[in-house]
C-alpha atoms as a PDB file:
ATOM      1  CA  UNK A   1      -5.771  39.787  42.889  1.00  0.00           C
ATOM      2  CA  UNK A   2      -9.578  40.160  42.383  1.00  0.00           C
ATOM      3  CA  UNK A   3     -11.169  37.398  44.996  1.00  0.00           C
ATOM      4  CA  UNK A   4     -14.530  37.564  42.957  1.00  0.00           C
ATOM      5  CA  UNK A   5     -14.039  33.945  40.777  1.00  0.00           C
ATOM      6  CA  UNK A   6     -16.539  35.632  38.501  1.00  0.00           C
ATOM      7  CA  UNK A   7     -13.817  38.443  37.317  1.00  0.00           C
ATOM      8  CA  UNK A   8     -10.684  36.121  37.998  1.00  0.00           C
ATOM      9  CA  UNK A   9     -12.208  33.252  35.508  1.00  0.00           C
ATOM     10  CA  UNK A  10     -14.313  35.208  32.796  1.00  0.00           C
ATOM     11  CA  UNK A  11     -12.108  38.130  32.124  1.00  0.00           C
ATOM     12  CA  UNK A  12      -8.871  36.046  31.151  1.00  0.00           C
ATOM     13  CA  UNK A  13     -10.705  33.631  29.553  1.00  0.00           C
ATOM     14  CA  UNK A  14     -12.850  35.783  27.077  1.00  0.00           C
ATOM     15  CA  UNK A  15      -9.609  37.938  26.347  1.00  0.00           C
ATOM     16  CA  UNK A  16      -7.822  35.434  25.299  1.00  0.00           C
ATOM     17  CA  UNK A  17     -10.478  33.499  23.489  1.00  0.00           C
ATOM     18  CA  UNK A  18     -10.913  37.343  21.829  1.00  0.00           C
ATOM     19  CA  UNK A  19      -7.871  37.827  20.857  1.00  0.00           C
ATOM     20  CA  UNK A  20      -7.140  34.509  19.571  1.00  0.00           C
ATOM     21  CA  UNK A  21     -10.274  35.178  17.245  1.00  0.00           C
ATOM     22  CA  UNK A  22      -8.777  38.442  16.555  1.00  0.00           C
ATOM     23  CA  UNK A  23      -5.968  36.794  15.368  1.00  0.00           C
ATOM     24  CA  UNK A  24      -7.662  35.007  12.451  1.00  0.00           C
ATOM     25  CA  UNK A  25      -9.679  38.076  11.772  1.00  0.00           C
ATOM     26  CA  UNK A  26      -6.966  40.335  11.082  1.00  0.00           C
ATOM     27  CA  UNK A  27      -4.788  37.782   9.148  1.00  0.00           C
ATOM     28  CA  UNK A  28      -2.034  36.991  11.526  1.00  0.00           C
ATOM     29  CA  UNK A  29      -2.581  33.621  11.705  1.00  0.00           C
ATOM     30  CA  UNK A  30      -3.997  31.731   8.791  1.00  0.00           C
ATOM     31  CA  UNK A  31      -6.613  28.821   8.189  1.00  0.00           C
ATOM     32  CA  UNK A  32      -5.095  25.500   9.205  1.00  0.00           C
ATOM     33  CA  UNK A  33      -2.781  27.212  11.424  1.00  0.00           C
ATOM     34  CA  UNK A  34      -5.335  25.929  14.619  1.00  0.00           C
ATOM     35  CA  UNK A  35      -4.453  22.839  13.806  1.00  0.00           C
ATOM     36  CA  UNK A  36      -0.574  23.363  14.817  1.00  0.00           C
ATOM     37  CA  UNK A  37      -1.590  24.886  18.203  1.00  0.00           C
ATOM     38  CA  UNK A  38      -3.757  22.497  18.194  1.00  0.00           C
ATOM     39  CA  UNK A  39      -1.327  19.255  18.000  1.00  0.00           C
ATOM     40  CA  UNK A  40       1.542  21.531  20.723  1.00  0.00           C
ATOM     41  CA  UNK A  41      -0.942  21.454  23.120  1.00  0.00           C
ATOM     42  CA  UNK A  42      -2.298  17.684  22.590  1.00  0.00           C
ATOM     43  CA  UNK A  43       0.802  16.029  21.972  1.00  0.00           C
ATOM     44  CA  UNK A  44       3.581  17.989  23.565  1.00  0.00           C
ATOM     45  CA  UNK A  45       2.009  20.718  26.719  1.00  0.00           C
ATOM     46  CA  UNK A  46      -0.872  19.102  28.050  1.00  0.00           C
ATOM     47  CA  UNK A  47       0.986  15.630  28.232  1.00  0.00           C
ATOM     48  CA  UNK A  48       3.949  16.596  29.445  1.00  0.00           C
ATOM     49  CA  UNK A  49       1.433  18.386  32.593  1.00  0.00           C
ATOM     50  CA  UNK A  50      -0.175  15.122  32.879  1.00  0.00           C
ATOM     51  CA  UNK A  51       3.218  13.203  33.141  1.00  0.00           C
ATOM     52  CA  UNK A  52       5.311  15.259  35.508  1.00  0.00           C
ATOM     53  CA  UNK A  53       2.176  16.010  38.015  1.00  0.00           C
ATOM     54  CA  UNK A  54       0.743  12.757  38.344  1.00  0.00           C
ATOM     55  CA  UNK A  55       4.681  11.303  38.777  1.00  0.00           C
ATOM     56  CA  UNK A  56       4.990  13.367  42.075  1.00  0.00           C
ATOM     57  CA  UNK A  57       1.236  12.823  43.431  1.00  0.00           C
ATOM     58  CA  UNK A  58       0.704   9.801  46.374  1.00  0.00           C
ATOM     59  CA  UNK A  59      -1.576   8.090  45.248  1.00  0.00           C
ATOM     60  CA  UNK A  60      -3.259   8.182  49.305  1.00  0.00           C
ATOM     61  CA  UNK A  61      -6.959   6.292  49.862  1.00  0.00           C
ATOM     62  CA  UNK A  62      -8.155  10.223  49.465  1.00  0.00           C
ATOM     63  CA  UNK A  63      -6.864  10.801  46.465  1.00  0.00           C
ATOM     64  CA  UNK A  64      -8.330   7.046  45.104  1.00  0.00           C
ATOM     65  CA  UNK A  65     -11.430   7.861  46.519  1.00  0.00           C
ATOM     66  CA  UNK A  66     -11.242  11.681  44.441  1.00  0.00           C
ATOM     67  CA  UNK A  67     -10.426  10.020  41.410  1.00  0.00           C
ATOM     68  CA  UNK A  68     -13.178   7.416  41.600  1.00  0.00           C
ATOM     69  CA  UNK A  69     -15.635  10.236  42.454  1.00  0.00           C
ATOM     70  CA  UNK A  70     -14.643  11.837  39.597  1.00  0.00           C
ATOM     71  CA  UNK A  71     -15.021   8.584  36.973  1.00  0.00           C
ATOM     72  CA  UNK A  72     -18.361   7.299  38.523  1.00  0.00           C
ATOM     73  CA  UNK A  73     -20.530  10.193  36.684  1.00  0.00           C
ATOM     74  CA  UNK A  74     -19.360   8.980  33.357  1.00  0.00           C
ATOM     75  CA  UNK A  75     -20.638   5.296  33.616  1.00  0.00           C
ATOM     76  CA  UNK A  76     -23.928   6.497  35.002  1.00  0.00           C
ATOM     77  CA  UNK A  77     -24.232   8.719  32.025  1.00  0.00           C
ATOM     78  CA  UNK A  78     -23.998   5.442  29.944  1.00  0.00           C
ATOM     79  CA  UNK A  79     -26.497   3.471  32.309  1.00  0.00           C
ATOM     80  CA  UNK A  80     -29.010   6.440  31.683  1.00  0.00           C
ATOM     81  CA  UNK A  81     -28.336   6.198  27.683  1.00  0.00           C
ATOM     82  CA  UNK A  82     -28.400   2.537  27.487  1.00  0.00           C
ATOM     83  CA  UNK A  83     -31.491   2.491  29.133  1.00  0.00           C
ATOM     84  CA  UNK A  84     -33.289   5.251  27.294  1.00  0.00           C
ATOM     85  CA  UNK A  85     -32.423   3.424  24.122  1.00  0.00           C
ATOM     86  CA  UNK A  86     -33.703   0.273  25.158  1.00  0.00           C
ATOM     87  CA  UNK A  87     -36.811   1.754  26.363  1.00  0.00           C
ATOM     88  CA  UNK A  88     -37.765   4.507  23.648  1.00  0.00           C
ATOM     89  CA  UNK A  89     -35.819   3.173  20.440  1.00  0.00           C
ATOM     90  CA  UNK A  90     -34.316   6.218  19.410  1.00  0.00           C
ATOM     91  CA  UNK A  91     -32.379   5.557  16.661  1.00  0.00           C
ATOM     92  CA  UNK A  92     -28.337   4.231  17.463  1.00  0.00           C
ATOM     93  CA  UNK A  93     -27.155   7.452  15.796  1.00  0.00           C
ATOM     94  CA  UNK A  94     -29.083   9.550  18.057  1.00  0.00           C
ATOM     95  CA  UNK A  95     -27.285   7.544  21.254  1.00  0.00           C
ATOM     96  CA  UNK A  96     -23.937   7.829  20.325  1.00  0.00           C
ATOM     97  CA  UNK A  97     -24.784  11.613  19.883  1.00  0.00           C
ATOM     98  CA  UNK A  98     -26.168  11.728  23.200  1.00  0.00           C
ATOM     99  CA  UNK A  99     -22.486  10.115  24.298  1.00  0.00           C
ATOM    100  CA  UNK A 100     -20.389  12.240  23.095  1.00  0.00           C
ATOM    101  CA  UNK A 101     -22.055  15.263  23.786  1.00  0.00           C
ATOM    102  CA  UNK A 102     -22.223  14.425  27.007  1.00  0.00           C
ATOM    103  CA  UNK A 103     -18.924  12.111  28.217  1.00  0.00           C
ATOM    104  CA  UNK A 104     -15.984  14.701  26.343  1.00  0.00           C
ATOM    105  CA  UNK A 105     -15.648  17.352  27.712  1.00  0.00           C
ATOM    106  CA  UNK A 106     -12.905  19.690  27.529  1.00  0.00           C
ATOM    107  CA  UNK A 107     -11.066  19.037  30.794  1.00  0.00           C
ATOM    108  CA  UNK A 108      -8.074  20.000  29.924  1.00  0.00           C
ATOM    109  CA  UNK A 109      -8.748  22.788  27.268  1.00  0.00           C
ATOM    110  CA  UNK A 110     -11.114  24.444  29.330  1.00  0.00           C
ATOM    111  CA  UNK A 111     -11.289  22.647  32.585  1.00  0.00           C
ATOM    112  CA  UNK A 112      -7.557  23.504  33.786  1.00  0.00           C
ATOM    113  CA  UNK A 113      -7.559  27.047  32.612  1.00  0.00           C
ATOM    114  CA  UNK A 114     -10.600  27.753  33.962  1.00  0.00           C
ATOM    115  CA  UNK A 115      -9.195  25.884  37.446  1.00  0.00           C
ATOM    116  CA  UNK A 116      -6.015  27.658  37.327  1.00  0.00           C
ATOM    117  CA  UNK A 117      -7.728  31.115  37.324  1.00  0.00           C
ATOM    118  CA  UNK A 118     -10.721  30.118  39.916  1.00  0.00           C
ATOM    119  CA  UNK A 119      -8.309  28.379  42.435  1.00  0.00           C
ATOM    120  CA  UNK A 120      -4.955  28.981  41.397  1.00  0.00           C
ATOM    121  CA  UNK A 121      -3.445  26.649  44.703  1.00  0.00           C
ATOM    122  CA  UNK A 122      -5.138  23.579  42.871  1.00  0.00           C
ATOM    123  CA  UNK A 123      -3.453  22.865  39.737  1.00  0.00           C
ATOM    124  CA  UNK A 124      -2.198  19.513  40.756  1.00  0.00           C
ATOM    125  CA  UNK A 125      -5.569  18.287  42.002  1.00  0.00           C
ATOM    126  CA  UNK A 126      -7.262  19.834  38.911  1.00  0.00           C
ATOM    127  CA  UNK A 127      -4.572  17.777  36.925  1.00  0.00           C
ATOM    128  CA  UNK A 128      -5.325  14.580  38.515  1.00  0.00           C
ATOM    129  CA  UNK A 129      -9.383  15.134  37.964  1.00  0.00           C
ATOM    130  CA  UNK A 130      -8.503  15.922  34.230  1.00  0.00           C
ATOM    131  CA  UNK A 131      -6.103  13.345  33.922  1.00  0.00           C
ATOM    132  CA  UNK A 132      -8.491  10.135  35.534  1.00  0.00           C
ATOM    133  CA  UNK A 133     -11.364  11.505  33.458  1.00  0.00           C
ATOM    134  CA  UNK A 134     -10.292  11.849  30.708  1.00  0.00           C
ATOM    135  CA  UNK A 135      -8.239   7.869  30.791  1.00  0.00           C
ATOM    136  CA  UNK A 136     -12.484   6.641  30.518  1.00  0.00           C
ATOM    137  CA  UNK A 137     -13.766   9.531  28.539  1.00  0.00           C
ATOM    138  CA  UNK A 138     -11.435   9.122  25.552  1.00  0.00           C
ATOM    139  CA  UNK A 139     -11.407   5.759  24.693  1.00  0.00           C
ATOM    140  CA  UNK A 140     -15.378   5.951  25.674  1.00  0.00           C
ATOM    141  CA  UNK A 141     -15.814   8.429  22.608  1.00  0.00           C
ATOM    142  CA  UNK A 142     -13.282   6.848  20.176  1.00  0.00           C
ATOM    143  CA  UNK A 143     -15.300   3.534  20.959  1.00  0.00           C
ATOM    144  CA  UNK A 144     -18.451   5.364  20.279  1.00  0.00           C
ATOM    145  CA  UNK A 145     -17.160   7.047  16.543  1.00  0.00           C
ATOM    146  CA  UNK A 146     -15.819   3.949  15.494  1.00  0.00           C
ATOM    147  CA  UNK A 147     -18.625   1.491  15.836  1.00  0.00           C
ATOM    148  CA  UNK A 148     -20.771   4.750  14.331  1.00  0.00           C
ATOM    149  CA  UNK A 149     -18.347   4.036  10.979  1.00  0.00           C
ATOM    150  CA  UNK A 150     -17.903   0.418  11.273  1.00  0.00           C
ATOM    151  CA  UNK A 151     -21.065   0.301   9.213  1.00  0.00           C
ATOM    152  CA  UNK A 152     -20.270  -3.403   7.223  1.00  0.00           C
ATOM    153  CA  UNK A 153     -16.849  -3.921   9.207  1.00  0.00           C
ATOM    154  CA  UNK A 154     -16.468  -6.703  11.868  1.00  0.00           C
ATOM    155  CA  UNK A 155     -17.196  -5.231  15.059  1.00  0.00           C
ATOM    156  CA  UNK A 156     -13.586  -6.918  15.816  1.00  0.00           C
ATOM    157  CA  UNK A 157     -12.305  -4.801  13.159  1.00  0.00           C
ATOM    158  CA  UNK A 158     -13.544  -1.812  15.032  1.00  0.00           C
ATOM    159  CA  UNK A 159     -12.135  -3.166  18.340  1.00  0.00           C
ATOM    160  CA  UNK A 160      -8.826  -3.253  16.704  1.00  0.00           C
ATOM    161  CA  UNK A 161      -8.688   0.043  15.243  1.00  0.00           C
ATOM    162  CA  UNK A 162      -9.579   1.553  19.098  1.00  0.00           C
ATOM    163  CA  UNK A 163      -6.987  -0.203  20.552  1.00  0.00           C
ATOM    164  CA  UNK A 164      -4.591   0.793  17.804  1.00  0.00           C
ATOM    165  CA  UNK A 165      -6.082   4.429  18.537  1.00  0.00           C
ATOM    166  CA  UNK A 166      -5.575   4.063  21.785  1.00  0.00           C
ATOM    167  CA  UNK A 167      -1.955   2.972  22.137  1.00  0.00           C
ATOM    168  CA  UNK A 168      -0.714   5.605  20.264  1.00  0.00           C
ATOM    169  CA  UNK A 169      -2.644   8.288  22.281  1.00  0.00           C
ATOM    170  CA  UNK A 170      -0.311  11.230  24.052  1.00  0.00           C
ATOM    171  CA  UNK A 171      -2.734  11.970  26.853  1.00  0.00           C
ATOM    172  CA  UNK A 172      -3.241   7.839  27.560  1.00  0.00           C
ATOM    173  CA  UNK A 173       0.428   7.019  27.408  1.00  0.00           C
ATOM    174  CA  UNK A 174       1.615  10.274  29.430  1.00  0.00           C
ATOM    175  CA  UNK A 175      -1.430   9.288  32.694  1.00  0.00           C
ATOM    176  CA  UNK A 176      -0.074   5.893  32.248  1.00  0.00           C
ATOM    177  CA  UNK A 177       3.332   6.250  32.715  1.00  0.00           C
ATOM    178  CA  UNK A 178       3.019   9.039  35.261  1.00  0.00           C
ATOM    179  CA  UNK A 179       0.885   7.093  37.087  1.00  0.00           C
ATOM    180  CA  UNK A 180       3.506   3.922  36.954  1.00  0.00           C
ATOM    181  CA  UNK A 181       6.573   6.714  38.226  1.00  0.00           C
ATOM    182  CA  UNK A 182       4.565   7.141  41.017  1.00  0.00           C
ATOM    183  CA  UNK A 183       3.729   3.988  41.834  1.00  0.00           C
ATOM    184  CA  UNK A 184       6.812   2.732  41.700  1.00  0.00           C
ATOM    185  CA  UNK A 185       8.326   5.573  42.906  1.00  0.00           C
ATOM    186  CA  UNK A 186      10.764   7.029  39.966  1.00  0.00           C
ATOM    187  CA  UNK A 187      12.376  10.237  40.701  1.00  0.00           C
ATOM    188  CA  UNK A 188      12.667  12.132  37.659  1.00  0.00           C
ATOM    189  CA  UNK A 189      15.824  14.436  37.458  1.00  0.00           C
ATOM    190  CA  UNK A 190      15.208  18.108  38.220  1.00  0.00           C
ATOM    191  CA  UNK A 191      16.230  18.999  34.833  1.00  0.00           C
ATOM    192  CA  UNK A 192      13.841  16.985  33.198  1.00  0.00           C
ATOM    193  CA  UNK A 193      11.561  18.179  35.327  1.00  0.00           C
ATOM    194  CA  UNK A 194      11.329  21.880  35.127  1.00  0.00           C
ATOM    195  CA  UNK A 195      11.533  21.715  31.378  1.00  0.00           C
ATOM    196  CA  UNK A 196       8.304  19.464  31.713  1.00  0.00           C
ATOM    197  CA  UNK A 197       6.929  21.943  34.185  1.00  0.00           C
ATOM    198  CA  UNK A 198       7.737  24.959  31.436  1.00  0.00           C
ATOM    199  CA  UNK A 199       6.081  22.949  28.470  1.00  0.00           C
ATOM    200  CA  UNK A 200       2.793  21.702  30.650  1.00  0.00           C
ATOM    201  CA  UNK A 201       2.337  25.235  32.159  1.00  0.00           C
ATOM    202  CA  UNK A 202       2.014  26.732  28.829  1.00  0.00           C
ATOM    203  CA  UNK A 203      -1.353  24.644  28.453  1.00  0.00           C
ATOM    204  CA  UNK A 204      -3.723  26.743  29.847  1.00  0.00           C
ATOM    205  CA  UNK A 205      -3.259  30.040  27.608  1.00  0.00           C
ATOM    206  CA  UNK A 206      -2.236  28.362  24.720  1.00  0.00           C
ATOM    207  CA  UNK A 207      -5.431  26.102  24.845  1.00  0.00           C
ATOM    208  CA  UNK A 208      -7.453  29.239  25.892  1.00  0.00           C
ATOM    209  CA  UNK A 209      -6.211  31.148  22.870  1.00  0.00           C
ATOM    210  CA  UNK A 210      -6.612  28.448  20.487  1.00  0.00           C
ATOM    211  CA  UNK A 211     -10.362  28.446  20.962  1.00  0.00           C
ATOM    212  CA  UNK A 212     -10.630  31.793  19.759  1.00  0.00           C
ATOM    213  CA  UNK A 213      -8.984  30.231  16.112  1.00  0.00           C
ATOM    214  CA  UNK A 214     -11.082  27.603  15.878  1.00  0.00           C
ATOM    215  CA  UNK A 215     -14.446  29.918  16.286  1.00  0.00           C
ATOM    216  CA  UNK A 216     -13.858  31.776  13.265  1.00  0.00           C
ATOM    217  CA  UNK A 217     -14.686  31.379   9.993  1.00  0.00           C
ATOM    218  CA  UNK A 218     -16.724  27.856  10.841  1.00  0.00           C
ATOM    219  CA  UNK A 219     -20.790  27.399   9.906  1.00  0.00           C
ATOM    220  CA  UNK A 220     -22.748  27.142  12.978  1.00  0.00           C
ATOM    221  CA  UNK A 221     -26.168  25.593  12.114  1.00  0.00           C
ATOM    222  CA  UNK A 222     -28.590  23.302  13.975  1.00  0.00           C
ATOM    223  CA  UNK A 223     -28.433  26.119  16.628  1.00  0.00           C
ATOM    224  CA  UNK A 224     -31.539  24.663  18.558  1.00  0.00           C
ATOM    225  CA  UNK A 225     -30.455  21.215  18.396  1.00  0.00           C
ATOM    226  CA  UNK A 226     -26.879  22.184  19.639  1.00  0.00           C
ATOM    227  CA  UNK A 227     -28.325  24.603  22.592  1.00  0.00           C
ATOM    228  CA  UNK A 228     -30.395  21.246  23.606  1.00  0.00           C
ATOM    229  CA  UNK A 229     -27.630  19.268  24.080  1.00  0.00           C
ATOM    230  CA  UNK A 230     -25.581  21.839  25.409  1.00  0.00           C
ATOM    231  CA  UNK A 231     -27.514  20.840  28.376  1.00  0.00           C
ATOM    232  CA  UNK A 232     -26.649  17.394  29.027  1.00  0.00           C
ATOM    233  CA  UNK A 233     -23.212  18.943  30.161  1.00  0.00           C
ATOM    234  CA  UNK A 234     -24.413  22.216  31.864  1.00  0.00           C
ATOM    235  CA  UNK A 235     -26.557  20.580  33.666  1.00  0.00           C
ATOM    236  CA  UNK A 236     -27.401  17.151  33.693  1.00  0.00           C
ATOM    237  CA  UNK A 237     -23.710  16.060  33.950  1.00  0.00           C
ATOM    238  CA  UNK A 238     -23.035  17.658  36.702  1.00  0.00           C
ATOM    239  CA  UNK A 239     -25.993  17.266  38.569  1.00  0.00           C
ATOM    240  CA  UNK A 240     -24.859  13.290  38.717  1.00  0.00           C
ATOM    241  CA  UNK A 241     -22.034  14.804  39.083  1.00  0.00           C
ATOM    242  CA  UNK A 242     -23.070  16.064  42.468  1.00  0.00           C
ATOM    243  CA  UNK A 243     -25.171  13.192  43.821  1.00  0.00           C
ATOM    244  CA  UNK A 244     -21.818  11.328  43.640  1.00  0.00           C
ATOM    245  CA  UNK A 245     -19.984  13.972  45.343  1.00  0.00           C
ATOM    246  CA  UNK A 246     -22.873  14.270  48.102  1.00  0.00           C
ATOM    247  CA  UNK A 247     -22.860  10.312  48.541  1.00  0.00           C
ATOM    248  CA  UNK A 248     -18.856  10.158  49.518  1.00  0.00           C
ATOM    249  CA  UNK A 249     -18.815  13.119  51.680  1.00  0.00           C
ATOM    250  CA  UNK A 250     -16.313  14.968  49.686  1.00  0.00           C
ATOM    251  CA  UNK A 251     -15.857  19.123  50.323  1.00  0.00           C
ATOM    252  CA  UNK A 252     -14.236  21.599  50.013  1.00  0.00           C
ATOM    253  CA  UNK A 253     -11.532  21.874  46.675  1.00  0.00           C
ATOM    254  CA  UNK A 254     -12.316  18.278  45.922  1.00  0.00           C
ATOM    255  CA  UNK A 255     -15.938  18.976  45.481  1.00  0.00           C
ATOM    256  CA  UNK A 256     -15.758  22.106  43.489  1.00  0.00           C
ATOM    257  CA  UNK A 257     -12.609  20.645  41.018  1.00  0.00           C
ATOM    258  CA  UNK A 258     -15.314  18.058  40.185  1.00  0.00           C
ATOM    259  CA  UNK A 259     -18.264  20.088  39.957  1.00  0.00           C
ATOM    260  CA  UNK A 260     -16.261  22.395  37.271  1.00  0.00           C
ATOM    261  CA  UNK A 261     -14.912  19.354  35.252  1.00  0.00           C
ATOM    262  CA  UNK A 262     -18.363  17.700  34.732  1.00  0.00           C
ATOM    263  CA  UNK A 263     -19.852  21.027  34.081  1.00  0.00           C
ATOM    264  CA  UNK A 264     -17.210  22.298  31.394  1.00  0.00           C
ATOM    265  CA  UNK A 265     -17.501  22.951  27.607  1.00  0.00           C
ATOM    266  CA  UNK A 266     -18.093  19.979  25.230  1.00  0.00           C
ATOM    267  CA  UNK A 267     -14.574  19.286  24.025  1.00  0.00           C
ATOM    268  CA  UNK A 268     -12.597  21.346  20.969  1.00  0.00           C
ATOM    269  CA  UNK A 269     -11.333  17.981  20.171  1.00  0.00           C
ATOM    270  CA  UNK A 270     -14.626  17.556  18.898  1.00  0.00           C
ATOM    271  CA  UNK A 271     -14.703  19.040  16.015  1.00  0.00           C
ATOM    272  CA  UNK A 272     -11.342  17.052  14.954  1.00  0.00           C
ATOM    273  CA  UNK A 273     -12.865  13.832  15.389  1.00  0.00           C
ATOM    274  CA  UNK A 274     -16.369  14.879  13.839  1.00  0.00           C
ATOM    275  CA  UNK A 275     -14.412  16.044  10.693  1.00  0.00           C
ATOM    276  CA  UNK A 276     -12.486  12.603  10.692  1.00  0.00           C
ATOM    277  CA  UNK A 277     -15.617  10.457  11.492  1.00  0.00           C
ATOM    278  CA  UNK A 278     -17.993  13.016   9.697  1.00  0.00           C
ATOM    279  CA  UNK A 279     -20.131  12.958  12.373  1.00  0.00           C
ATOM    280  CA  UNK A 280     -22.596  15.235  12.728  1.00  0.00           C
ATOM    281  CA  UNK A 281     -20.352  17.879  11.944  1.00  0.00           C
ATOM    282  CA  UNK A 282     -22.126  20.642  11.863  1.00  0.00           C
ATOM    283  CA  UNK A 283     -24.048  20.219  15.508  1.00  0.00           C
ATOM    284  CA  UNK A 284     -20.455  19.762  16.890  1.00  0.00           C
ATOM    285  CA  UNK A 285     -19.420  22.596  16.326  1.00  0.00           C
ATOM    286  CA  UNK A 286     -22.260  24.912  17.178  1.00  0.00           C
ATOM    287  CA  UNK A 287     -22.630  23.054  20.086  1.00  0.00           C
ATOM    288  CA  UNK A 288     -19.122  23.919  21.395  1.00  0.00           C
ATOM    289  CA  UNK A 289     -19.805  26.990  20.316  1.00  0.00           C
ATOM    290  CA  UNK A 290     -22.994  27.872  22.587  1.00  0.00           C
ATOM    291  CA  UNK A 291     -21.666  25.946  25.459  1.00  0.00           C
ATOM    292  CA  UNK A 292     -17.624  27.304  25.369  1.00  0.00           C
ATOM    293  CA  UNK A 293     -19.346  30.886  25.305  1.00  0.00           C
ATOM    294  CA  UNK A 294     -22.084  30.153  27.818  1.00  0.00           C
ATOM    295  CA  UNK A 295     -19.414  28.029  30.009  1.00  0.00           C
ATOM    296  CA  UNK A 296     -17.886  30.989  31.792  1.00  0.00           C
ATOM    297  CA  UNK A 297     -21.578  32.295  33.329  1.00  0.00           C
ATOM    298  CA  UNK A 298     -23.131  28.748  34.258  1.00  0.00           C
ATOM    299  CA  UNK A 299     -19.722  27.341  35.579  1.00  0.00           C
ATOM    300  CA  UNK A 300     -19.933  30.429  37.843  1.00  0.00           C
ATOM    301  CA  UNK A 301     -23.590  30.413  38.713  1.00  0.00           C
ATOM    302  CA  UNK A 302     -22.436  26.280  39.899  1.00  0.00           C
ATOM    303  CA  UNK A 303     -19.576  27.542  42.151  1.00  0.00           C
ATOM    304  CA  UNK A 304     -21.585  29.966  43.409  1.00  0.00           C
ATOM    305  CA  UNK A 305     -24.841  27.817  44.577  1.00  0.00           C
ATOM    306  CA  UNK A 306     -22.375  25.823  46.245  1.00  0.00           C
ATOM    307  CA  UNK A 307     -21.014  28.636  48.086  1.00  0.00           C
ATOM    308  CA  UNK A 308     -17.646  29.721  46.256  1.00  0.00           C
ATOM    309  CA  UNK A 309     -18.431  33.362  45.131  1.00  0.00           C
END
């Protein structure tokens, strides 16, 4: 294997982005048909990854202290906002904009592929990052779309409908009750578990592939306004992303599996829930265009200012 991360991460991840691309190109798979890979890897691979790996972690004061790390960057990201808003009165569209651009990322699209090639030892680390991340991010950015449609509903009636949202969730319920095996300290059968372990590990290239669908054939406008906020995850993000890391003292893995999952693309899921919300549609998608394509240089150029070349 090549030990450059540069070759090991951008090679696999552009061919299979390519050929998944190709794919729609050459008519093998049709329009609509991103939507099914779409829904195996959301509500069957990625949580059954999430479930089995976070059953067999210990959940040690290191691995607390990782995982609240990792979560502190996303409430300072809505301190910053909130404050911005209050002080320059940019209109309430314009913030929850600003929020989702910034506090979805795709962790486990993106993040965990991208992981798996750069330090393939880490997966269950990586897994626990995505998987505590993504328990504040979601329900952040579901909060933030529906009070964006509640328009003359109750804001009750919007708290409702998240919860509702919420409960029915794959990636919520599967961190949940992997978290409560572990806690309580549930052995799952070995059967069980390497048919888990065969559905979750399919993830990575299946989510990797499916990007290349969902690029084609889509209208990419507001290119300026999308490369603008394109920044606000390659580098604003994880620069708090790093002042957190720097004030605990973490190293090492830890400190690079965080670096990459603040830094990666805005998430696919994205352009679901902009379609569903119709929420700046448009800027969604060129903006995880532009940052998906741009992620596998600047997520480099990160690893390697902090010394993993």
């Amino acid at each position: 294997m090549d030990n450059n991360i540069a070759i090991r991460t951008i090679v696999p991840i552009l061919l299979l982005i390519g050929i998944g691309f190709l794919s729609r190109k050459i008519g093998i798979l049709k329009s609509g048909d991103e939507r099914v890979l779409s829904a195996y890897v959301y509500f069957f691979a990625l949580p059954a990854l999430f479930f089995v790996d976070l059953a067999e972690i210990d959940f040690t004061a290191q691995n607390l202290t990782f995982i609240l790390v990792g979560i502190i960057p996303i409430f300072l990201v809505l301190v910053v906002y909130t404050i911005l808003y209050l002080l320059s009165r940019f209109s309430r569209n314009t913030f929850y904009l600003l929020i989702i651009s910034t506090v979805f990322g795709s962790l486990a699209f993106f993040g965990l592929p991208f992981i798996m090639f750069a330090f393939p030892a880490e997966i269950e680390l990586a897994t626990l990052s995505a998987a505590s991340i993504s328990i504040i991010s979601v329900p952040i950015s579901i909060t933030v779309l529906e009070l964006y449609k509640l328009e003359k509903s109750t804001v009750w009636e919007g708290i409702k409908r998240v919860t509702k949202r919420l409960s029915r969730n794959p990636l919520i319920i599967s961190i949940l009750l992997g978290v409560v095996f572990s806690v309580v300290g549930i052995e799952i059968p070995y059967p069980v578990t390497a048919s888990l372990r065969m559905l979750g590990g399919t993830t990575s290239t299946v989510a990797i592939f499916m990007l290349g669908v969902f690029f084609y054939g889509r209208k990419y406008t507001n290119l300026a306004t999308a490369f603008k906020l394109s920044l606000l995850r390659m580098l604003f993000l994880p620069t708090l992303a790093i002042l957190t890391i720097m004030l605990f003292g973490l190293g090492g893995s830890q400190r690079a599996i965080l670096l990459v999952m603040h830094a990666v693309p805005v998430a696919i899921s994205n352009i679901v829930l902009s379609e569903r919300y119709n929420f700046y549609k448009e800027t969604i998608a060129s903006l995880i265009l532009i940052s998906t394509l741009g992620a596998g240089l600047y997520l480099n150029l990160w690893l390697l200012l902090f010394g993993y070349g």
